[in-house]
Protein backbone atom coordinates (compact mmCIF):
# COMPACT_ATOMS: atom_id res chain seq x y z
CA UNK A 1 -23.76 -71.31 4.78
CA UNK A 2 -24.88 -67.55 4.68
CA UNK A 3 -22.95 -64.64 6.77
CA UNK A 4 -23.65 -61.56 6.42
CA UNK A 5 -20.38 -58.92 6.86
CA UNK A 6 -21.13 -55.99 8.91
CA UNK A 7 -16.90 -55.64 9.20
CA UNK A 8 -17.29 -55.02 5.98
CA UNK A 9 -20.43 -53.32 5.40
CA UNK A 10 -19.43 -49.66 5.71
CA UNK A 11 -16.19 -50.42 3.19
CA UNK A 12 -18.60 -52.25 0.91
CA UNK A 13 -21.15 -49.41 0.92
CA UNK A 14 -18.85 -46.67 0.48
CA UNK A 15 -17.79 -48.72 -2.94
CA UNK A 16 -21.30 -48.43 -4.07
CA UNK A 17 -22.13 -44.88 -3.03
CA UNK A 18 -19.08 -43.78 -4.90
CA UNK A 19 -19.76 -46.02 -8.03
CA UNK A 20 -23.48 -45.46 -8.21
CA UNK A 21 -24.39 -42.20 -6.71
CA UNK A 22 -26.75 -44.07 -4.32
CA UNK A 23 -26.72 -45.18 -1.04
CA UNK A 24 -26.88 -49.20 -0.39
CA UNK A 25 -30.30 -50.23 0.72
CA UNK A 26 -29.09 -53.45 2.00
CA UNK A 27 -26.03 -55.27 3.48
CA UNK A 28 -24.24 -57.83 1.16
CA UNK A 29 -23.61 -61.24 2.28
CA UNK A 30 -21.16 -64.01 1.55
CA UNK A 31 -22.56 -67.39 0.85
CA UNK A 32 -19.88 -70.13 1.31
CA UNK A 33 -19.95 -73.44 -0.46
CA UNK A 34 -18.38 -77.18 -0.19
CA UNK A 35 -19.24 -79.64 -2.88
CA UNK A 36 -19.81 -83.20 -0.97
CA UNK A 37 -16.59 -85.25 -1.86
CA UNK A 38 -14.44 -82.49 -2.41
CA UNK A 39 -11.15 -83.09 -0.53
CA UNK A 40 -9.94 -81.34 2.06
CA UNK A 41 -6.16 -81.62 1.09
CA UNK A 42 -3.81 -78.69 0.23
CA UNK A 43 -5.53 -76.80 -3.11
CA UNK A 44 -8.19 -79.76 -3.11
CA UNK A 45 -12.18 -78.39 -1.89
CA UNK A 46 -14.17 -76.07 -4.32
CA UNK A 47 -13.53 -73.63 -6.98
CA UNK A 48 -16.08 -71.32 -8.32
CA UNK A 49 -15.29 -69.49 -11.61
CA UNK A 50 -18.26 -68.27 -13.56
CA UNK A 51 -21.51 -66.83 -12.86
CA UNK A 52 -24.64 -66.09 -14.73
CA UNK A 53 -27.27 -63.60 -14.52
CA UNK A 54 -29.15 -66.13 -13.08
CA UNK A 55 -27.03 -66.49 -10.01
CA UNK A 56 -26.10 -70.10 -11.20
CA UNK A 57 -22.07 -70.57 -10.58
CA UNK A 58 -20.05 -72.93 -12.82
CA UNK A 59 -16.81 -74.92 -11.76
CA UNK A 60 -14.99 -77.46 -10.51
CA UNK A 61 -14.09 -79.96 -7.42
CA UNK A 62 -10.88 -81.16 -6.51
CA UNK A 63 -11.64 -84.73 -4.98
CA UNK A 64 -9.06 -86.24 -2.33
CA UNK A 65 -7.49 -88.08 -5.31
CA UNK A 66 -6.50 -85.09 -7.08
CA UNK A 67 -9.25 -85.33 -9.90
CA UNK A 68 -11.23 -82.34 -10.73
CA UNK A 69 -14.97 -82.68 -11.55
CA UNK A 70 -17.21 -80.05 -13.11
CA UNK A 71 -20.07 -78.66 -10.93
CA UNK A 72 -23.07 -76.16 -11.40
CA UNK A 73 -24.88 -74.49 -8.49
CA UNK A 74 -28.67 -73.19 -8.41
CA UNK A 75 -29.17 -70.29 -6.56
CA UNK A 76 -31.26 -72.31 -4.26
CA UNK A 77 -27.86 -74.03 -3.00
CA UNK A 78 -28.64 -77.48 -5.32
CA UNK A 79 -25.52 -78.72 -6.99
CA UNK A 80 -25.10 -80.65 -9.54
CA UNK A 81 -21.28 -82.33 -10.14
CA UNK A 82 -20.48 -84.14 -13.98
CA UNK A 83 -17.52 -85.74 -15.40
CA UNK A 84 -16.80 -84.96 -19.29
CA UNK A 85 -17.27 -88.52 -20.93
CA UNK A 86 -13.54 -89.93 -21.65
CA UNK A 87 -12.43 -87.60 -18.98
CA UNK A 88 -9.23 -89.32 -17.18
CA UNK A 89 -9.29 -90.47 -13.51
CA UNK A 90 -5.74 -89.66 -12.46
CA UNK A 91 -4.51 -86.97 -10.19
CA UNK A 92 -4.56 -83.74 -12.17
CA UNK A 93 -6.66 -84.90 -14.71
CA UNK A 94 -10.16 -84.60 -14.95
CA UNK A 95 -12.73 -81.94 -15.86
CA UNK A 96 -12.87 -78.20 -15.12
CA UNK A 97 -16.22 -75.73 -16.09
CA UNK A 98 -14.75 -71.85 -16.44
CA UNK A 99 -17.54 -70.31 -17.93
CA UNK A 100 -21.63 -70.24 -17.83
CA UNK A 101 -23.92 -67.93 -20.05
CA UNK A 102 -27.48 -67.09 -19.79
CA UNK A 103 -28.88 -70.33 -20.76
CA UNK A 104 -27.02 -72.15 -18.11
CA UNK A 105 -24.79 -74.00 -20.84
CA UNK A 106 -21.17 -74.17 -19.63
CA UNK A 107 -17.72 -74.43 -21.27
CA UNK A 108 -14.41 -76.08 -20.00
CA UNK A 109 -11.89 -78.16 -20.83
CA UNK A 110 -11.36 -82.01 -19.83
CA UNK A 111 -8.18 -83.63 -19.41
CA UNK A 112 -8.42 -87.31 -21.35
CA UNK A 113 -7.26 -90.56 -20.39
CA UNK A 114 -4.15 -89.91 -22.96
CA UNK A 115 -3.33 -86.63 -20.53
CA UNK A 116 -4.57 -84.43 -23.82
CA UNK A 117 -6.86 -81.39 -23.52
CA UNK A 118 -10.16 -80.98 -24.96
CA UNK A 119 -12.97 -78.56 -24.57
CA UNK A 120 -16.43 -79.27 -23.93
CA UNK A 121 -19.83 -77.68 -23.84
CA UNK A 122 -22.53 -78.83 -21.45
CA UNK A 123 -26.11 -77.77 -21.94
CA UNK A 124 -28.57 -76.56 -19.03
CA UNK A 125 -29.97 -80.40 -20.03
CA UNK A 126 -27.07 -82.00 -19.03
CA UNK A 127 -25.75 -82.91 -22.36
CA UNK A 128 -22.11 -82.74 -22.68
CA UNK A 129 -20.47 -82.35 -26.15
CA UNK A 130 -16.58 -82.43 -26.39
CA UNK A 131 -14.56 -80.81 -29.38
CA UNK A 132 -10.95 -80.23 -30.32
CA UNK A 133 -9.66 -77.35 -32.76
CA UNK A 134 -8.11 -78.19 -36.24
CA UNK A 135 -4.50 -78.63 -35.37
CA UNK A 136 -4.51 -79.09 -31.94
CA UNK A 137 -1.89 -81.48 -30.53
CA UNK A 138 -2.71 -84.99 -29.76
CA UNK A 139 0.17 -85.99 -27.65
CA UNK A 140 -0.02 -85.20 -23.33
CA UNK A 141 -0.37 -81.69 -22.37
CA UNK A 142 -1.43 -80.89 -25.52
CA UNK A 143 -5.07 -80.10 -27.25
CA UNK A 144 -7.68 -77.55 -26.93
CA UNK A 145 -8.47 -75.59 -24.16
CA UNK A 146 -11.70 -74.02 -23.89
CA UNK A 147 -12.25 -70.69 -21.44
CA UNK A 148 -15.10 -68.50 -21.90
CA UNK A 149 -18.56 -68.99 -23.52
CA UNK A 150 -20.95 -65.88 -24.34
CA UNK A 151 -24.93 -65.68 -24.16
CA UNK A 152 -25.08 -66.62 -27.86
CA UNK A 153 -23.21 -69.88 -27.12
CA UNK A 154 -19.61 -68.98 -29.29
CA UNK A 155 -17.16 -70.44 -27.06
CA UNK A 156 -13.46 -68.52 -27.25
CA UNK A 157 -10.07 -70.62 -25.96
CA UNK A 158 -6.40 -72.08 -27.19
CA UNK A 159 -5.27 -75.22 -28.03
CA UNK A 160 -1.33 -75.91 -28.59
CA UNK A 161 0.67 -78.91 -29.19
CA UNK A 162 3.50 -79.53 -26.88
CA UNK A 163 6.86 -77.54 -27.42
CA UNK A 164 4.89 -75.15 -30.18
CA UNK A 165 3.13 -71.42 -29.48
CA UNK A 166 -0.60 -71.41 -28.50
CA UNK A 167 -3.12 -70.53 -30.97
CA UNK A 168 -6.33 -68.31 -30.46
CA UNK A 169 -9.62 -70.34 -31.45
CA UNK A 170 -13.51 -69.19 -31.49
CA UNK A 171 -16.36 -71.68 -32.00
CA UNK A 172 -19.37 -71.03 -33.22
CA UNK A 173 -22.75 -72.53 -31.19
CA UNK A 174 -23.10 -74.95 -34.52
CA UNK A 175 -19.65 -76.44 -33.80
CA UNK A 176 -17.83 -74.42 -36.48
CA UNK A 177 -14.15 -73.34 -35.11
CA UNK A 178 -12.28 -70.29 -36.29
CA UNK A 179 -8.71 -70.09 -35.32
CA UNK A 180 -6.24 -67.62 -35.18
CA UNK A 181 -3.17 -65.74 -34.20
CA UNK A 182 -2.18 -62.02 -33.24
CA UNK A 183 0.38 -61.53 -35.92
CA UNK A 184 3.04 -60.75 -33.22
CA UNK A 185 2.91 -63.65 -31.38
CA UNK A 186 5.86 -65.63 -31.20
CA UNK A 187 5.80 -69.34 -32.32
CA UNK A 188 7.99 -71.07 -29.33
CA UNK A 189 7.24 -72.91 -26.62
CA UNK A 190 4.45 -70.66 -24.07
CA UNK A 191 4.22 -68.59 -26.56
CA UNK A 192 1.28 -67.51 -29.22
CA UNK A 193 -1.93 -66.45 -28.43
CA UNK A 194 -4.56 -67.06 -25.66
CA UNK A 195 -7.96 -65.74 -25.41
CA UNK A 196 -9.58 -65.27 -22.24
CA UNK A 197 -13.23 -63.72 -22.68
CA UNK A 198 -15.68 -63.13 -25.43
CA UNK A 199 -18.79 -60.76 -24.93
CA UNK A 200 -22.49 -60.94 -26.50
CA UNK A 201 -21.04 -59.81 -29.68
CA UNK A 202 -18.71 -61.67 -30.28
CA UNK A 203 -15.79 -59.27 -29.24
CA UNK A 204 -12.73 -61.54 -27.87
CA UNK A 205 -10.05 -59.88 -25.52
CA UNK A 206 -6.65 -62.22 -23.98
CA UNK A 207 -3.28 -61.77 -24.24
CA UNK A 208 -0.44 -62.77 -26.92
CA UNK A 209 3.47 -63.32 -25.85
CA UNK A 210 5.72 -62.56 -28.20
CA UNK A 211 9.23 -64.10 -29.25
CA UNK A 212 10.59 -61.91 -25.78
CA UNK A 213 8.15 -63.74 -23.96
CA UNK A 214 7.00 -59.90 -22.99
CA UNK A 215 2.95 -60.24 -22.48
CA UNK A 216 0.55 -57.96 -24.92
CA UNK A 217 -2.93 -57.55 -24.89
CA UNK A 218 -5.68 -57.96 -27.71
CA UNK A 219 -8.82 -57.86 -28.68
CA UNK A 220 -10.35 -59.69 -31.57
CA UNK A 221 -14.08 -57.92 -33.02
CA UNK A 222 -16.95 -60.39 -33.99
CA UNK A 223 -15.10 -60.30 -38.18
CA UNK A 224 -11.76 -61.24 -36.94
CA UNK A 225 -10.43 -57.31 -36.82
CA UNK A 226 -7.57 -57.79 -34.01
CA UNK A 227 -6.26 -54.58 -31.89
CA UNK A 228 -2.97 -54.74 -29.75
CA UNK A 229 -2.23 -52.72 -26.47
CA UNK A 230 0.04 -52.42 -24.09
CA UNK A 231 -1.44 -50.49 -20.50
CA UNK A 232 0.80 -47.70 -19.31
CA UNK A 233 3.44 -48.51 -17.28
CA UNK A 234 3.75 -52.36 -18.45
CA UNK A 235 7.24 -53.92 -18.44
CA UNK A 236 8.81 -55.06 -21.29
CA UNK A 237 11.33 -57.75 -20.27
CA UNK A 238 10.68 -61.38 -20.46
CA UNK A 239 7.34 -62.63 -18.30
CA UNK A 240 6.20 -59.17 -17.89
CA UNK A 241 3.76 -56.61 -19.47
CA UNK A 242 -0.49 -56.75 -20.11
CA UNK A 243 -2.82 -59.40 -19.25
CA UNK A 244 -6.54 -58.70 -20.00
CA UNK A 245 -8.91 -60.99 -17.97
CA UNK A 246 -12.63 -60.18 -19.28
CA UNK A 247 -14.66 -58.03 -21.50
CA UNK A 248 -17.95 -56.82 -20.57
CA UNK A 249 -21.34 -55.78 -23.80
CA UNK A 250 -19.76 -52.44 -24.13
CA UNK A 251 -16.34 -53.79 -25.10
CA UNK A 252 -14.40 -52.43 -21.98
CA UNK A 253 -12.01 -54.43 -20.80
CA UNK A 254 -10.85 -55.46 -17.15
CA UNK A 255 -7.25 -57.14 -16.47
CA UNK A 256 -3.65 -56.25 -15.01
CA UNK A 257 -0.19 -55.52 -16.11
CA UNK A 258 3.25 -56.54 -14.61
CA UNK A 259 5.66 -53.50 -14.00
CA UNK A 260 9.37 -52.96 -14.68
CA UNK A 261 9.38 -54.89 -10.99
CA UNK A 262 7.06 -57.62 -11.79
CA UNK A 263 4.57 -56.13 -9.51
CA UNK A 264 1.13 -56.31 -10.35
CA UNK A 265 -1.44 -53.49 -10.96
CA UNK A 266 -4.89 -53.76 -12.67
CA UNK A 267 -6.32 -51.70 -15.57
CA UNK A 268 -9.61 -50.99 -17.21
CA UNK A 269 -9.70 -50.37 -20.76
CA UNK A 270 -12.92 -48.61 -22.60
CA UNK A 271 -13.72 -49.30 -26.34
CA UNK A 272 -12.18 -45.87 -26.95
CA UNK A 273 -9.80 -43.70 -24.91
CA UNK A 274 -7.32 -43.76 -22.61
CA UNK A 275 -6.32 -46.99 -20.87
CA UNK A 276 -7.14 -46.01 -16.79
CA UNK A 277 -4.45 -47.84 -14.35
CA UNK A 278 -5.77 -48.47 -10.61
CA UNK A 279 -4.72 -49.93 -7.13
CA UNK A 280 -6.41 -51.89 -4.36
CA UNK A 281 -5.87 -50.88 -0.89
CA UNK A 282 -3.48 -52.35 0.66
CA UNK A 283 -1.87 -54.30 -2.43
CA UNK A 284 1.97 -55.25 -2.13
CA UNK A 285 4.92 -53.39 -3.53
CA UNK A 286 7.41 -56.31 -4.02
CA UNK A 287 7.90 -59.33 -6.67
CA UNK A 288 4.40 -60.41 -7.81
CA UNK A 289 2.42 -58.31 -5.14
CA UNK A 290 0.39 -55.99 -6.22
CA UNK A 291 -3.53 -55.84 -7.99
CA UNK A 292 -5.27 -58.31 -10.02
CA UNK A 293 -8.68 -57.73 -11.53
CA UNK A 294 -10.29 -60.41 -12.69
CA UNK A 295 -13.73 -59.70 -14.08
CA UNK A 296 -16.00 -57.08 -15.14
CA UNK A 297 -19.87 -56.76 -15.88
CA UNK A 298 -22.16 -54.46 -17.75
CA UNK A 299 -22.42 -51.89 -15.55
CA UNK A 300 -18.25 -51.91 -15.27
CA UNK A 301 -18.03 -53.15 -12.45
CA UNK A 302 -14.94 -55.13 -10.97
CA UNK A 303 -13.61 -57.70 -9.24
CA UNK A 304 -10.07 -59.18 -8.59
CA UNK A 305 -7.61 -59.68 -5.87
CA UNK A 306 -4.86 -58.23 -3.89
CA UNK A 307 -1.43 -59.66 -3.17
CA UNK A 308 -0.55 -58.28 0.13
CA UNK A 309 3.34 -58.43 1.61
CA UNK A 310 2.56 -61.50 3.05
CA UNK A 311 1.17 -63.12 -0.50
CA UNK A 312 -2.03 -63.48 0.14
CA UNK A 313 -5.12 -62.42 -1.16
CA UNK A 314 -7.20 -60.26 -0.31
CA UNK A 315 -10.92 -59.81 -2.80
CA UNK A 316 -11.45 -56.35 -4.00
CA UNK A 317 -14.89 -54.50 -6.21
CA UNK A 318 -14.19 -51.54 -8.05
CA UNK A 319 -17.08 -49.33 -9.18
CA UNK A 320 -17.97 -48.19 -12.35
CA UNK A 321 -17.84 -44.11 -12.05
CA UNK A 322 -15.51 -42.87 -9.75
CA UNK A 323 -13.21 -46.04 -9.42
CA UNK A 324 -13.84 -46.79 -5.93
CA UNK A 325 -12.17 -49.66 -4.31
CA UNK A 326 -13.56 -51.87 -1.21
CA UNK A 327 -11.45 -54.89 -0.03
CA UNK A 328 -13.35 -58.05 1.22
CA UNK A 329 -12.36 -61.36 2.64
CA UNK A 330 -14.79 -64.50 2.43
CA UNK A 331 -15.49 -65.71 5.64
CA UNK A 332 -12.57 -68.58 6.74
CA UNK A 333 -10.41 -67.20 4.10
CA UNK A 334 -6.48 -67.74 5.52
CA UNK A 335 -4.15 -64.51 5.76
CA UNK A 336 -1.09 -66.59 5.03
CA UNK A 337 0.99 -66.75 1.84
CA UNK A 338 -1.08 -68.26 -0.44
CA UNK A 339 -4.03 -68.26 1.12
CA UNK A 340 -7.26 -65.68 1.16
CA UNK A 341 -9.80 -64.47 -1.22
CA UNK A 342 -9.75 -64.78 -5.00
CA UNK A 343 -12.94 -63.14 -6.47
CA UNK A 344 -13.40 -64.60 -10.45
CA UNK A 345 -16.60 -63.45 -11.97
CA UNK A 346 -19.12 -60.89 -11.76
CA UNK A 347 -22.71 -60.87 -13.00
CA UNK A 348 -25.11 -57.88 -14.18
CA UNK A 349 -26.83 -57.57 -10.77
CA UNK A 350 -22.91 -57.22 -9.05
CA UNK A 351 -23.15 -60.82 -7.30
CA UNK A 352 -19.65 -61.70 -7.51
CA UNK A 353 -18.26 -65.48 -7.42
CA UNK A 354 -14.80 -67.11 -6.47
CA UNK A 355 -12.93 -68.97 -4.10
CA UNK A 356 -10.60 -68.99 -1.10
CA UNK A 357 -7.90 -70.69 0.45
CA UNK A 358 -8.24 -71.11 4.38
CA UNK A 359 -5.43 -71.42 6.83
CA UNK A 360 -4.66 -75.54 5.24
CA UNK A 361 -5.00 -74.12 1.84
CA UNK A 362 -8.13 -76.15 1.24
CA UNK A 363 -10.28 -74.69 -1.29
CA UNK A 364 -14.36 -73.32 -1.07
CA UNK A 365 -16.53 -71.58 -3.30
CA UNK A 366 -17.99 -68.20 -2.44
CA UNK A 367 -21.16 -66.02 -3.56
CA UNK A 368 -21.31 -62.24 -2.57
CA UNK A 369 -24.44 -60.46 -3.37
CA UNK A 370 -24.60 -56.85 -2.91
């Protein structure tokens, strides 16, 4: 289903004019998305979380049993759902795709029938290989979690074993695995190290908690070199400070900090100079309201969410020069607490991918193309 926004054409517009210099030639439009046999329970339906700059969208299903399912969408519409092999059948098990590069091949993580977490790449063939980092734990909600996979096929995630830190982990496209830790990480329980995105060159951003369970950021270059940061303004008591969400080719990095309030507000970070702290209109002021970004491409532009006071979300694009902000809603996207609009990925032509919640707090995918 294809709508295009004119509510939100002139807001949309305005982004791009300020980020680009240019005026918009054309309106963008939302394409919304239901895998068949998706439930339609509470936080069952679609999710979308990567895109490529192909247009093709990687992610899961949550079927009316409570098992997720890994899907891939064409940008004609065609999509095509896969199970990891061994991948358990119980609710909140199953198989979840977070990432797609250039060649189509995905990476995600699969829950087994022993409830323990593995990663798995899929190739554009279909071909699904599964993998577990050296020392990852082999007992239930344990194991190796994969997130993010870049165009050279190096796949960047965390495994853990259950009441023990995380631990950072990189593997190559031959199947070799590097781990690692931030040397300030702490070693208890939710814990350690977690990357969350690795560019073309092998650059790795995420976050490390330490023993005060305050959140740091990091990024990792392609020779293991690892850099700590903290954005202005992050809190330092337990459960807040800096979360970095993606990295883009030119090493800048997109992602949000928690303030002295535990209110959220998002952040981009270039290779070199000053860290630059930004709000969404309309974002709340009160205990986990506040901005999220989520993704950023090429170009620097991003994507994220607002919490509003009523805890929902509302999607937001940033652009590249002057910073400016344009809120958007998917069409059917609920205004109620925890429901709305969660943008997740952005590609180089700005055609952003996600989710939202509608007024039941069922799930759909979304495309937005400029």
């Amino acid at each position: 289903m294809k709508k295009a926004m004119p509510d939100l054409l002139a807001a949309l517009c305005l982004c791009l004019f300020l980020a680009t210099g240019t005026s918009a030639r054309q309106s963008p439009t939302f394409t919304t998305f239901d895998v068949p046999g998706a439930g339609t329970g509470v936080e069952q339906g679609t999710y979308a979380s990567g895109i490529n700059t192909g247009g093709i969208i990687a992610g899961h299903y949550v079927d009316a049993s409570g098992v997720s399912h890994g899907l891939v969408r064409d940008p004609s519409g065609a999509i095509v759902t896969f199970d990891a092999p061994r991948a358990a059948t119980d609710a909140d098990t199953g198989t979840s795709a977070y990432s797609i590069n250039t060649a189509g091949t995905v990476a995600g993580t699969y829950i087994g029938r022993n409830l323990v977490n593995h990663g798995f790449v899929r190739a554009s063939s279909g071909a699904i290989t599964s993998f577990d980092a050296p020392g990852a734990g082999t007992s239930a909600s344990g194991g190796t979690l994969a997130q993010t996979i870049n165009a050279a096929g190096a796949i960047a995630g965390f495994y853990l074993a259950w009441g023990g830190p995380d631990h950072g982990f990189v593997r190559a496209a031959s199947g070799a695995i590097t781990t690692f830790d931030v040397p300030d990480a702490g070693t208890g329980f939710l814990q350690g190290t977690h990357p969350l995105s690795i560019n073309a060159g092998g650059a790795i951003t995420g976050y490390y908690v330490d023993a005060s369970n305050v959140y740091h950021g990091f990024v990792r270059t392609a020779n293991g070199t690892i850099t700590t940061f903290d954005a202005p303004g992050a809190g330092s008591a337990s459960y807040q400070g800096t979360r970095p969400q993606s990295i883009n080719e030119a090493g800048s990095i997109a992602g949000y900090y928690w303030d002295s309030n535990t209110v959220y507000h998002g952040f981009v970070a270039p290779p070199s100079g000053a860290i630059t702290t930004f709000e969404a209109p309309g974002a709340g002021a009160g205990d986990f309201e506040g901005t999220v970004a989520i993704g950023i491409n090429a170009a620097g532009f991003i994507v994220g969410y607002t919490y509003d006071a009523k805890d929902a979300s509302v999607g937001f694009l940033r652009g590249a020069k002057n910073g400016g902000i344009a809120n958007f809603r998917a069409p059917g996207a609920g205004t109620g607490e925890e429901q709305g609009t969660l943008p997740i990925s952005i590609n180089e032509a700005g055609t952003t991918a996600g989710y939202y919640y509608d007024a039941s707090r069922m799930a759909h995918g979304f495309q937005m193309t400029p």
